[in-house]
Protein backbone atom coordinates (compact mmCIF):
# COMPACT_ATOMS: atom_id res chain seq x y z
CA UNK A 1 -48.76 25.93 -10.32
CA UNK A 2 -52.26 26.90 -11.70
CA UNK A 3 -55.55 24.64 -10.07
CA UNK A 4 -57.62 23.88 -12.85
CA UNK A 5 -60.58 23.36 -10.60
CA UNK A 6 -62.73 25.57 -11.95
CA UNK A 7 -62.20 24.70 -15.67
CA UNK A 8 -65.33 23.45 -16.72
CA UNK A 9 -66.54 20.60 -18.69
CA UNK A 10 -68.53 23.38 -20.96
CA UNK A 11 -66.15 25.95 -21.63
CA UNK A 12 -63.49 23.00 -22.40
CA UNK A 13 -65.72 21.50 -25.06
CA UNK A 14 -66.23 25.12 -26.02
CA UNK A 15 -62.63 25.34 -26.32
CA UNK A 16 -62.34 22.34 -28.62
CA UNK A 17 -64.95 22.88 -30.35
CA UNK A 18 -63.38 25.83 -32.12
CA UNK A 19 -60.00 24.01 -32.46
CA UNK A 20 -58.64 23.49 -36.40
CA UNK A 21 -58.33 19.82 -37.11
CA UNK A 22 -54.63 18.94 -36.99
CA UNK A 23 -52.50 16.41 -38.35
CA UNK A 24 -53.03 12.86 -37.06
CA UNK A 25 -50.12 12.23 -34.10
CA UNK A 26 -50.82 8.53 -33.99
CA UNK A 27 -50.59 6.25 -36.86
CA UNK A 28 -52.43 2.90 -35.53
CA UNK A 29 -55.67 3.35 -36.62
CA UNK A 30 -57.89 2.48 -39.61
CA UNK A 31 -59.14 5.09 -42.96
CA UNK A 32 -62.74 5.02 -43.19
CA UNK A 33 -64.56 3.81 -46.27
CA UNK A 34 -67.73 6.28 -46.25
CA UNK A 35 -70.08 5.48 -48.67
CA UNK A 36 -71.95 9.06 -49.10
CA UNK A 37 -70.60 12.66 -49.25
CA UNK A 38 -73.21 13.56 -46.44
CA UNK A 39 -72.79 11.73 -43.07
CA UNK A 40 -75.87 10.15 -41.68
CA UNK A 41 -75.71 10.15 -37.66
CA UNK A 42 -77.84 8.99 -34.91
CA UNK A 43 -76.62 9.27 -30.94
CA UNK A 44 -77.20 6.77 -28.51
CA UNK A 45 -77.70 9.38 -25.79
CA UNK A 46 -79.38 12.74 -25.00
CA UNK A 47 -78.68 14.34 -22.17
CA UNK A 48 -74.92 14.46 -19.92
CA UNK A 49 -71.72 13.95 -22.48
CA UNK A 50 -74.24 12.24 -24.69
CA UNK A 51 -75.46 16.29 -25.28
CA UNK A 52 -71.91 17.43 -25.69
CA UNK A 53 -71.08 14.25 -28.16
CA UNK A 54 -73.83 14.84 -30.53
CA UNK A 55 -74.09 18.83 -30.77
CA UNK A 56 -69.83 18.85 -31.15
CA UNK A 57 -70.14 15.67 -34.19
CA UNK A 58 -73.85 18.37 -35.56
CA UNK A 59 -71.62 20.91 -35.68
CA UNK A 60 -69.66 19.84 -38.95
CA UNK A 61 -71.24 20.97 -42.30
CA UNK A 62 -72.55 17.54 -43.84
CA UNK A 63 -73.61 15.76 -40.97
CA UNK A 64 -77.40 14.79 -40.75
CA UNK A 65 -78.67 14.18 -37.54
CA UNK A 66 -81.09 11.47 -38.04
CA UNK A 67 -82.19 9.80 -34.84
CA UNK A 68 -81.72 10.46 -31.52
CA UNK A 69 -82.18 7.33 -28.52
CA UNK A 70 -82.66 7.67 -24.81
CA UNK A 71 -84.36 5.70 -22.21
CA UNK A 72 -85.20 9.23 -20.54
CA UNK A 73 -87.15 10.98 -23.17
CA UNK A 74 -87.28 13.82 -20.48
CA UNK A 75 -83.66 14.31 -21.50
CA UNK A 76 -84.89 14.70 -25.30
CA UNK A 77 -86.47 17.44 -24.72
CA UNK A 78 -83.69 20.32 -26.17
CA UNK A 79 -83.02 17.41 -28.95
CA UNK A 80 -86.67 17.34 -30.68
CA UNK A 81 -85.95 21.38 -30.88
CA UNK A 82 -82.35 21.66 -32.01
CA UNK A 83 -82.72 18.60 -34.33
CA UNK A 84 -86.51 18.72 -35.44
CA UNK A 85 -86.08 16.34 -38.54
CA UNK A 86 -84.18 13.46 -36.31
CA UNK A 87 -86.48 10.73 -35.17
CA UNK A 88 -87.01 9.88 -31.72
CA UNK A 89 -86.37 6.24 -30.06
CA UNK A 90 -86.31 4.83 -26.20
CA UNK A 91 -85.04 1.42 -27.29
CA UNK A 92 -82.51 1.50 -28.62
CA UNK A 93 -82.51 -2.08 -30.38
CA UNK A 94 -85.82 -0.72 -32.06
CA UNK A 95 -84.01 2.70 -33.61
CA UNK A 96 -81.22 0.08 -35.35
CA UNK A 97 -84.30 -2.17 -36.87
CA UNK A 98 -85.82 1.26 -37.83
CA UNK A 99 -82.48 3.24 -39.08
CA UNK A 100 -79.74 1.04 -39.44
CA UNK A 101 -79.82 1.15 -43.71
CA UNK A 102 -80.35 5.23 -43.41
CA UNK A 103 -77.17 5.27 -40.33
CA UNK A 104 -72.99 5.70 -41.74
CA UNK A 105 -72.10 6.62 -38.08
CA UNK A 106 -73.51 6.58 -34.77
CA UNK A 107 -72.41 7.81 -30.97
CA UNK A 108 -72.76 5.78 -28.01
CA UNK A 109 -72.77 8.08 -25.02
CA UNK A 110 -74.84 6.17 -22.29
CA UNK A 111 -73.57 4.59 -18.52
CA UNK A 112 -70.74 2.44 -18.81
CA UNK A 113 -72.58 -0.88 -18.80
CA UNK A 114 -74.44 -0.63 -21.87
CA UNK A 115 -71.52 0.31 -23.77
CA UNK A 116 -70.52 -3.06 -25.60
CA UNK A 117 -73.93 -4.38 -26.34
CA UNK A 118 -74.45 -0.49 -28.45
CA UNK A 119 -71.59 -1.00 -30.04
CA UNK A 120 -71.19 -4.16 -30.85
CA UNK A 121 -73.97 -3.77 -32.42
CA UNK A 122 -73.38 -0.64 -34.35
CA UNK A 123 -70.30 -2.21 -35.25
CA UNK A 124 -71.83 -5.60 -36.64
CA UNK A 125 -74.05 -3.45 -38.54
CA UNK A 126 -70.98 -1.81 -40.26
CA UNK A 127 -71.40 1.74 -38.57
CA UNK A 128 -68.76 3.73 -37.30
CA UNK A 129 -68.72 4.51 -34.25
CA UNK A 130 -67.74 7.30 -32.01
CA UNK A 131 -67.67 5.44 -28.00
CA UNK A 132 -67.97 6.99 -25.15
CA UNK A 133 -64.88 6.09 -22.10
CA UNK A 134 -64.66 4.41 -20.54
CA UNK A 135 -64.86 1.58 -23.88
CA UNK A 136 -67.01 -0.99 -22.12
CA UNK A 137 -67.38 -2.07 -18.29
CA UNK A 138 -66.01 -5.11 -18.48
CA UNK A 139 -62.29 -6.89 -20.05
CA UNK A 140 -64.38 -8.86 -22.11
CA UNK A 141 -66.01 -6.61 -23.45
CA UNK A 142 -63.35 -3.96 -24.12
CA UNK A 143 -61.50 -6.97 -26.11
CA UNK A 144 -64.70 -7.80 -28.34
CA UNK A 145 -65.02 -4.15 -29.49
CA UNK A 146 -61.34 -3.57 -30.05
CA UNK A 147 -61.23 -7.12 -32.55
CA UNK A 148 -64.11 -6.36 -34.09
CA UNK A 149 -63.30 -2.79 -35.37
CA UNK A 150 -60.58 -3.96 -36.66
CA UNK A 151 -62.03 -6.85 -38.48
CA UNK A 152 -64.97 -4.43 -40.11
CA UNK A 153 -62.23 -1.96 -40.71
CA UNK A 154 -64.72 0.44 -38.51
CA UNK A 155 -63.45 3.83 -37.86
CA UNK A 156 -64.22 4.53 -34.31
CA UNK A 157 -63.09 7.25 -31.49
CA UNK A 158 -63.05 7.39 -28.10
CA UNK A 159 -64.64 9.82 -26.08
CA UNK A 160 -61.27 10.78 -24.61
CA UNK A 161 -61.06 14.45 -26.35
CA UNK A 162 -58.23 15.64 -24.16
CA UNK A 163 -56.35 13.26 -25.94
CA UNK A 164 -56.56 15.91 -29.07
CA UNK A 165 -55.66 18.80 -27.02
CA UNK A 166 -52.22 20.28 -27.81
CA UNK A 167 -50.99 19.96 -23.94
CA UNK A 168 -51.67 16.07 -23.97
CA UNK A 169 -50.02 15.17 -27.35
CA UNK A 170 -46.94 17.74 -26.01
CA UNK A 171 -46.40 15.98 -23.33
CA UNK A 172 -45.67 12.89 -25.24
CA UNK A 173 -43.53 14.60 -27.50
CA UNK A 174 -41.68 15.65 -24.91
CA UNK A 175 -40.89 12.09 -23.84
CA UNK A 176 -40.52 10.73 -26.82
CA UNK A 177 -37.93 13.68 -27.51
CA UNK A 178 -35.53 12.35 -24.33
CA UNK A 179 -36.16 16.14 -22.78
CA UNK A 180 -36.23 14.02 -19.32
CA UNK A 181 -34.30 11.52 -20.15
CA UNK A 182 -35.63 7.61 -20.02
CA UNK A 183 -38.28 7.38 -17.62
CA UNK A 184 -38.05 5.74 -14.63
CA UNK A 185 -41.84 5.89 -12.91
CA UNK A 186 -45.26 8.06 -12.83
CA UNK A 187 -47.81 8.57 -10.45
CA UNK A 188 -51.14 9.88 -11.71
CA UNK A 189 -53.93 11.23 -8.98
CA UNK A 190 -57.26 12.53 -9.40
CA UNK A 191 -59.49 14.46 -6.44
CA UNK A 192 -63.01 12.48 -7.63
CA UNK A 193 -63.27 9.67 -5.72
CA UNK A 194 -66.64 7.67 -7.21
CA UNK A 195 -67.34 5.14 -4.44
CA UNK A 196 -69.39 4.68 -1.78
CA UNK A 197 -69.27 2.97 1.49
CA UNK A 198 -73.61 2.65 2.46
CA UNK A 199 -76.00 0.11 1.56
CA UNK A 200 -78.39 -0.24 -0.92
CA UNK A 201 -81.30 1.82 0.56
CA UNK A 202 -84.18 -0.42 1.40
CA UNK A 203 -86.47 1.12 -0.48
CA UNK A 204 -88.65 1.14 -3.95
CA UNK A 205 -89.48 4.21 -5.37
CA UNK A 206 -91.51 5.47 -7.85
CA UNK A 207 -90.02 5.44 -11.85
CA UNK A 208 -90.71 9.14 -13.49
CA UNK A 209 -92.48 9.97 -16.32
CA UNK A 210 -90.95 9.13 -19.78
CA UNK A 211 -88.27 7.43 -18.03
CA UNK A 212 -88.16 3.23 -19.09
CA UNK A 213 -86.02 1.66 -16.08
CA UNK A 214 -86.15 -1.60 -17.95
CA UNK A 215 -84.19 -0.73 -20.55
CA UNK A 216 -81.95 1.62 -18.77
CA UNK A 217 -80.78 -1.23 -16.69
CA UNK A 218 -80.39 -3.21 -19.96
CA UNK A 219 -78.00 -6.18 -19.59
CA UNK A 220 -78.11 -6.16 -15.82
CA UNK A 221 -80.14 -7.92 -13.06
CA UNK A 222 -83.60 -6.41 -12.61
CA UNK A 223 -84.34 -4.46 -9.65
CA UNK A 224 -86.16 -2.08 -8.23
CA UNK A 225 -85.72 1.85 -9.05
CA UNK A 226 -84.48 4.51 -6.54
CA UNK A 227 -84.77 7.65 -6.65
CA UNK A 228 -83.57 10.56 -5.69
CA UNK A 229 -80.42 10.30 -7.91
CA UNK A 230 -79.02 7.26 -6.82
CA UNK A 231 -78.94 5.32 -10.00
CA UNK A 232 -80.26 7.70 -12.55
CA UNK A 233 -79.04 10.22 -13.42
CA UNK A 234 -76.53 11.26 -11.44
CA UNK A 235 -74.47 8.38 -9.29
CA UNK A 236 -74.34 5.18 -11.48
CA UNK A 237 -70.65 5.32 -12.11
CA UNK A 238 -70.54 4.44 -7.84
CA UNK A 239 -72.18 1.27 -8.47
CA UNK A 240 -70.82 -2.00 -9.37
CA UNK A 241 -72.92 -2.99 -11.95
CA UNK A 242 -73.40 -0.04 -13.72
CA UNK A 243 -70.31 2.36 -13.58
CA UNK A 244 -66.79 1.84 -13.46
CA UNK A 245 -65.69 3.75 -10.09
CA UNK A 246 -63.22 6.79 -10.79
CA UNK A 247 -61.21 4.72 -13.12
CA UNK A 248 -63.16 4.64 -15.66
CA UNK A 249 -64.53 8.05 -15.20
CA UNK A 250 -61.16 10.06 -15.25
CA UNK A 251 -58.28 6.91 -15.68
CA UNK A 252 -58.82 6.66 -19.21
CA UNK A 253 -58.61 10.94 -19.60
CA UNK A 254 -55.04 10.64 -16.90
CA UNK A 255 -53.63 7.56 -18.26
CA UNK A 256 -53.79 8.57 -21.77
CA UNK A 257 -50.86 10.99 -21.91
CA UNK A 258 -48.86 8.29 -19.98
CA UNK A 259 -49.65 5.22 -21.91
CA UNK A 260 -48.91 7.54 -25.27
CA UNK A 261 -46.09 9.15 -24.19
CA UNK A 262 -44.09 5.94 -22.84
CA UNK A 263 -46.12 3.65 -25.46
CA UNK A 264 -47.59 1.42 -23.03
CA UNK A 265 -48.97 -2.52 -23.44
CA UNK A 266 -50.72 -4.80 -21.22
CA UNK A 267 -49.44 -4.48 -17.77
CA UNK A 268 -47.76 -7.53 -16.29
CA UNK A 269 -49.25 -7.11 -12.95
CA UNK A 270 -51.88 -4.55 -10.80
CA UNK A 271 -52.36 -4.70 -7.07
CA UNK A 272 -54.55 -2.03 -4.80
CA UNK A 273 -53.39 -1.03 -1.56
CA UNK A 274 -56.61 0.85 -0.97
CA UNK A 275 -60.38 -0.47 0.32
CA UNK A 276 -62.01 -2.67 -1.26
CA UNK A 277 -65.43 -2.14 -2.71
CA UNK A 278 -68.85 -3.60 -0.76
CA UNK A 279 -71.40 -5.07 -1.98
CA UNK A 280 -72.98 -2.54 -4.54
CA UNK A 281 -70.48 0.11 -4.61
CA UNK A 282 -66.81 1.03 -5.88
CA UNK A 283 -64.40 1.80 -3.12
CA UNK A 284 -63.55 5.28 -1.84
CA UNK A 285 -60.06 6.59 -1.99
CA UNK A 286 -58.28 4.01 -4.56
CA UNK A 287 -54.31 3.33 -4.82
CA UNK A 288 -53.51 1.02 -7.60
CA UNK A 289 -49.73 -0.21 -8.05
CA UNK A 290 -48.92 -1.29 -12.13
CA UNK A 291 -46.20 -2.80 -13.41
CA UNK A 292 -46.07 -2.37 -17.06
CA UNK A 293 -43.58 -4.39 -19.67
CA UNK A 294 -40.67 -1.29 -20.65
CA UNK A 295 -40.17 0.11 -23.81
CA UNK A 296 -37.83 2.42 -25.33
CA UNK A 297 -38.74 5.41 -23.17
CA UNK A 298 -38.23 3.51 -20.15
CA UNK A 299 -35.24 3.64 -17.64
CA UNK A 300 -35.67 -0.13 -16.93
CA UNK A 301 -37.02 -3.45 -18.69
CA UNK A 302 -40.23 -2.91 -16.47
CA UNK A 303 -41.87 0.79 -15.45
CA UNK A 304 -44.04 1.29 -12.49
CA UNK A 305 -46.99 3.46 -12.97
CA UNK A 306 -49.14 4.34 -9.39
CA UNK A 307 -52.65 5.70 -9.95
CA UNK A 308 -54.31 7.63 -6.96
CA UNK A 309 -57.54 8.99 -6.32
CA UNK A 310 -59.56 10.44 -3.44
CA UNK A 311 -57.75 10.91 -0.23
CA UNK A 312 -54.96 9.28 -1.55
CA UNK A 313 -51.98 11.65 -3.25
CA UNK A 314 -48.06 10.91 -4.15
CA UNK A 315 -45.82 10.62 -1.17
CA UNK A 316 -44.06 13.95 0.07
CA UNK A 317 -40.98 13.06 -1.96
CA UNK A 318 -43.05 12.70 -5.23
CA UNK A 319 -43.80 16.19 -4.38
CA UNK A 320 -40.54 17.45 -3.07
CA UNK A 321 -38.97 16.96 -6.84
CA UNK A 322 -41.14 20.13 -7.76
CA UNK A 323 -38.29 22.58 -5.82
CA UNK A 324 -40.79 23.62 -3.17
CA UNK A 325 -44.44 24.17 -6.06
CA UNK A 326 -47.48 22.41 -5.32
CA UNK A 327 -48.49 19.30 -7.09
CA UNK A 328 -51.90 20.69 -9.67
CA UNK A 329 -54.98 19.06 -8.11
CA UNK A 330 -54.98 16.20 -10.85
CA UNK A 331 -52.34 14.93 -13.19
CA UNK A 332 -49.14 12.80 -13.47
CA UNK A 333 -45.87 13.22 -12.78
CA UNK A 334 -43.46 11.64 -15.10
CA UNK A 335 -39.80 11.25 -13.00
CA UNK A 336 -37.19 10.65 -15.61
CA UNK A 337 -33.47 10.21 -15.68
CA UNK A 338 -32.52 13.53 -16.74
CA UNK A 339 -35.51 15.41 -15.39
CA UNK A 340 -39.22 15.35 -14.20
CA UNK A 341 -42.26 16.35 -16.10
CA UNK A 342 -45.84 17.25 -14.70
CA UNK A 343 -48.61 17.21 -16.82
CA UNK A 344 -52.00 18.85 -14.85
CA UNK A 345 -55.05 17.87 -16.20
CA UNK A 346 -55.95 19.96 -18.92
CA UNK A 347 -52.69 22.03 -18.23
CA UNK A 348 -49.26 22.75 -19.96
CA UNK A 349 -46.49 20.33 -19.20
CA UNK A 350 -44.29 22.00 -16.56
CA UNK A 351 -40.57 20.47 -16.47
CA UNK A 352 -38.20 20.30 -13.26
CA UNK A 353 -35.84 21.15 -12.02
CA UNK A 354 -36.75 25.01 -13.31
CA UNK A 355 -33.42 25.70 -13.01
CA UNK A 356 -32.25 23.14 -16.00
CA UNK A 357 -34.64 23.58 -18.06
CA UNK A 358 -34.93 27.66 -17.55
CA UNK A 359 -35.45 29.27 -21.34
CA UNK A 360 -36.18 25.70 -23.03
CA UNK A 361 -38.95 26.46 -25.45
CA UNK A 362 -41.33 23.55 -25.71
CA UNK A 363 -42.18 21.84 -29.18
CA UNK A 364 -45.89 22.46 -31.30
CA UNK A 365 -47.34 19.47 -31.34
CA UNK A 366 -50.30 20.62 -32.81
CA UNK A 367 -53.57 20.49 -31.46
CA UNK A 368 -57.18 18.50 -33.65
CA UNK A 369 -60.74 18.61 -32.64
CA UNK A 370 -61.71 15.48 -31.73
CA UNK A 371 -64.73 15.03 -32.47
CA UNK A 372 -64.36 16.66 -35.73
CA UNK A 373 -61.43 14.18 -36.54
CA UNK A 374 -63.79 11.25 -36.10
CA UNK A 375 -66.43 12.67 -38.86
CA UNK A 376 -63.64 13.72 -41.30
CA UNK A 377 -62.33 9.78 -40.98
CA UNK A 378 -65.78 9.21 -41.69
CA UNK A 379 -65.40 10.74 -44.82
CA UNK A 380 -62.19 9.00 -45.60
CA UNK A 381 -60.03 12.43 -44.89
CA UNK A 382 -57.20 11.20 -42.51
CA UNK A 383 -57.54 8.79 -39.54
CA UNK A 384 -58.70 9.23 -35.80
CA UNK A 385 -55.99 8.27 -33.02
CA UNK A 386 -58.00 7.58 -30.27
CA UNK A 387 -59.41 4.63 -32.41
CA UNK A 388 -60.19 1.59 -30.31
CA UNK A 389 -56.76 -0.21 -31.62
CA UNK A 390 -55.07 2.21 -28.93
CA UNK A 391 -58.17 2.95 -26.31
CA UNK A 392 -59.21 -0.95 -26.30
CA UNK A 393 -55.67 -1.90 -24.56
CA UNK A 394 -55.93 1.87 -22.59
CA UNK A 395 -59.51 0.95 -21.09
CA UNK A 396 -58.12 -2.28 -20.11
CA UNK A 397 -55.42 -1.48 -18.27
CA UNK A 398 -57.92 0.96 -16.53
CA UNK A 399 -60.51 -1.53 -15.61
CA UNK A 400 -57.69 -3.73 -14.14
CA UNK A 401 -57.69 -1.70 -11.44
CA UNK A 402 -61.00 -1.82 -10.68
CA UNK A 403 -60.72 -5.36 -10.81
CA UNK A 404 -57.55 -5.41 -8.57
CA UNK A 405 -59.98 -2.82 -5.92
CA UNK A 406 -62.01 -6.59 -5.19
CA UNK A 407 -58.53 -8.08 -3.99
CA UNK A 408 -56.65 -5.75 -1.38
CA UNK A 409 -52.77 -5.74 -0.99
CA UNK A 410 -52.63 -8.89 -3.45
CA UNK A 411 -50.57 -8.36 -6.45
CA UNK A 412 -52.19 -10.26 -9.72
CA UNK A 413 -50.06 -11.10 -12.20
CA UNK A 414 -51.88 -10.60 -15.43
CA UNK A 415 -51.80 -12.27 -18.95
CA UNK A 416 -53.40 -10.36 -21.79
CA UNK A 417 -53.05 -12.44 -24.58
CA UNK A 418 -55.52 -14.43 -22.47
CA UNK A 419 -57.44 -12.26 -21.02
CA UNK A 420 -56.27 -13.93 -17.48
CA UNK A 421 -55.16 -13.61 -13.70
CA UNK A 422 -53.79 -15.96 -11.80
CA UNK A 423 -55.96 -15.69 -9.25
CA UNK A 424 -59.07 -17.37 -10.02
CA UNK A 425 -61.67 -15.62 -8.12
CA UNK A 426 -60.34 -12.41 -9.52
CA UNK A 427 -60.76 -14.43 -13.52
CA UNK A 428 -64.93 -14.26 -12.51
CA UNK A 429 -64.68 -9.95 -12.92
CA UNK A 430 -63.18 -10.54 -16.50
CA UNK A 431 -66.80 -11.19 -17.64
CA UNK A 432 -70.43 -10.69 -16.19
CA UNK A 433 -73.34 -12.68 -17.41
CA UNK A 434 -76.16 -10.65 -19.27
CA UNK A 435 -79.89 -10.75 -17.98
CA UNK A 436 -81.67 -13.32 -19.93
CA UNK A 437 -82.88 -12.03 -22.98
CA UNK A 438 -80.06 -9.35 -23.59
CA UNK A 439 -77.56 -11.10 -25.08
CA UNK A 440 -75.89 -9.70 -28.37
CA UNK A 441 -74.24 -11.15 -31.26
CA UNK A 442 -70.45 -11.14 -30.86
CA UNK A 443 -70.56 -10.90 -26.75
C-alpha cells in the first residue's frame, strides 16, 4: 500500500484548492443569511494554516480581505503585500472594536487555546466563522461554540478540509452502503506523536521584535517567554496549556471519516493505556480505548474505536486482516462483518479481503473545496458540513482523550448531556479558568 509520507501540507491545499465545489454530503448544518453580495473577511492569523486559511477563502471572486490580526507582525509580512488594502491588527479584541460593522465573516486560525475566546466572540458579534481544529482546547469550550452557532444561526466550518476530499466522504459511503457489512471495531493510528517528556527549561529569554507575548498567551497564566521555538512558533501544541497533544492536531482529521461513516455520538466511556502527561507537556506515544453508543452501521449496541499514536500501532492481527500488505503509515481500519476497509490518510479506501472484493468498482461520492464551501454558505448558496453542529461533538470526543491521557489504565465513564465524568478529579480538565482580565462573554 502507498506511504503518503511525503504528501505535503502545500501541494494538498494546492490540490483542493483547484477542486469544483460539490454537492453538500451532510445535511446537519445551517444556510447562511449574508447580508451583501461581496463578502467582507478578516483572519485571525498570519502565518502557519492561518496563511493557507486566508489565501484558499481570498481566492474566491467577491471576497474582500479586510483585516488581517497576529500577535507576530513578523508573520504579516507576505500579508501587507498580497493584501495591501487589509488593515493590520496585533490585538485582536482591538481589530473587532475597529472592524466588526465592516466584517460578514472571519477565520480563526491561531494555537488551540485562544480558539473559543475568537470565536465566541466573532460569533456574538453575528460573524461567520470559519475555525480552525481542533474547535477549542477545552470541553467547555467546544460546547459553548457548538450552542451558540446554532442559536445565531452562524454558518461556520471547521478547518478539517480532508473532510471535503472525495476519499474521506467515499469511505463513508462505503459504510453506509453495507460493502463491509455492519461494523464491528476501528483502530485509527497516526506516526506524530506531540508530547514531551523534559521540564520546563529554567530559563527567560528574550521576546523578538514585533512579537507581543502578552497577548499570544492570551487567556493563560503569565510567564516568562522561551525561545528557541519552544512555545512560539513551532511546539505549542506539546504543551498543556496551549496545544492539544496529537489529538487535536491530527484526531479530529483521522476520526472524521470514522465518526461520519458509522455516525458517531458522545462516547460512553474513554480510558488510555499509554503515559501520562507531566507537568507542562502532553504525553508521548498515546493509546486511547472508546466505547461509543452503536448505531445502525454497527455490529453491536456499543462499537469500540482505539486511537494510536507515536510508538504505539494496531496489534499484529489488526494487521494480519490485510492478506500479508502493510498497514499505510496513518489511517483507520474499519473491520466489518462482511469485510475490512482501510482508509490511509489522504488515500483511497482499500477493501479486504482482495480476493472478495476483486473488480468491485467503488462509488463517486463527489469531492467540494472546503474552504470555498464555507464562503458560498456565506452567500446563502448551499450549506457547509463540517459546521460546528457535527465538529463540536467530533472535537469532543477528541479532547476526551486527552483528558483520559491525565488518568492511566482508568476507564471514565462519560456523560455528555452533562458535560461529566465520574471521576471527579478528571471533571477539573472539563474547564480551565481564564487569566484575570480575559474573560469573554458567553465563556
Amino acid at each position: 500500500m502507498t506511504s503518503h509520507r511525503n504528501f505535503s501540507r502545500r501541494s494538498f491545499l494546492k490540490s483542493l484548492g483547484v477542486a469544483a465545489a460539490g454537492a453538500p454530503f451532510i445535511t446537519r448544518s445551517l444556510l447562511a443569511q449574508s447580508p451583501n453580495t461581496v463578502l467582507r473577511h478578516a483572519s485571525f492569523g498570519a502565518g502557519g494554516m492561518a496563511w493557507a486559511d486566508l489565501t484558499e477563502i481570498a481566492k474566491y471572486p467577491g471576497v474582500e480581505i479586510v483585516a488581517i490580526c497576529d500577535v507576530d507582525l513578523n508573520h504579516t509580512r507576505e500579508a501587507r503585500e498580497m493584501f495591501p488594502k487589509a488593515r493590520i491588527y496585533q490585538d485582536w479584541r482591538r481589530l473587532f472594536d475597529q472592524e466588526a460593522k465592516h466584517l460578514d465573516s472571519v477565520n480563526v486560525s491561531t494555537p488551540d487555546h485562544m480558539h473559543a475566546s475568537i470565536g465566541i466572540t466573532a460569533m456574538q458579534l453575528g460573524k461567520h466563522v470559519y475555525g480552525q481544529k481542533p474547535l477549542a482546547h477545552d470541553l467547555y469550550e467546544v460546547r459553548r461554540m457548538t450552542k451558540l452557532a446554532q442559536e445565531k444561526k452562524i454558518i461556520t466550518q471547521m478547518g478539517i478540509q480532508i473532510h471535503s476530499t472525495t476519499h474521506y466522504r467515499k469511505a463513508a459511503r462505503l459504510v453506509h452502503d453495507g460493502v463491509i457489512g455492519k461494523v464491528k471495531e476501528v483502530h485509527s493510528w497516526c506516526p506524530k506523536s506531540w508530547g514531551d517528556t523534559a521540564a520546563l527549561p529554567d530559563r527567560r529569554d528574550a521576546v523578538p521584535t514585533g512579537f507581543d507575548w502578552d497577548l499570544w498567551l492570551g487567556v493563560c497564566a503569565s510567564r516568562p517567554f522561551i525561545g528557541d521555538g519552544y512555545f512560539h512558533p513551532g511546539n505549542w501544541r506539546k504543551r498543556l496549556d496551549f496545544g492539544t497533544g496529537t489529538f487535536g492536531d491530527m484526531g479530529c482529521h483521522i476520526f472524521d471519516p470514522v465518526f461520519k461513516a458509522l455516525n458517531l455520538t458522545a462516547p460512553l466511556s474513554v480510558r488510555s493505556e499509554g503515559s501520562a502527561p507531566n507537568q507542562w507537556n502532553w504525553a508521548l506515544d498515546s493509546k486511547i480505548k472508546y466505547l461509543f453508543p452503536g448505531t445502525e452501521y454497527s455490529a453491536e449496541k456499543t462499537i469500540a474505536i482505539t486511537w494510536y499514536d507515536g510508538n504505539q500501532k494496531p496489534a499484529p492481527e489488526i494487521a494480519a486482516l490485510l492478506g500479508g500488505k502493510h498497514l499505510p503509515e496513518t489511517g483507520s481500519v474499519f473491520i466489518g462483518t462482511e469485510g475490512v476497509m482501510v482508509l490511509p490518510h489522504y488515500g483511497r479506501p482499500q477493501l479486504y479481503p482482495e480476493t472478495k472484493f476483486h473488480g468491485f468498482v467503488q462509488p463517486d461520492a463527489g469531492e467540494a473545496n472546503h474552504w470555498g464551501q464555507f464562503v458560498e454558505a456565506c452567500r446563502g448558496q448551499g450549506q457547509t458540513t463540517a459546521n460546528f453542529a457535527y465538529a463540536g461533538p467530533l472535537t469532543e470526543a477528541v479532547l476526551l482523550g486527552g483528558v483520559a491521557s491525565h488518568f492511566p489504565q482508568t476507564t471514565l465513564k462519560w456523560q455528555a448531556d452533562k458535560l461529566k465524568f465520574d471521576l471527579s478529579e478528571a471533571n477539573h480538565l472539563v474547564r480551565r479558568k481564564y487569566r484575570k482580565g480575559w474573560s469573554v462573554k458567553g465563556l
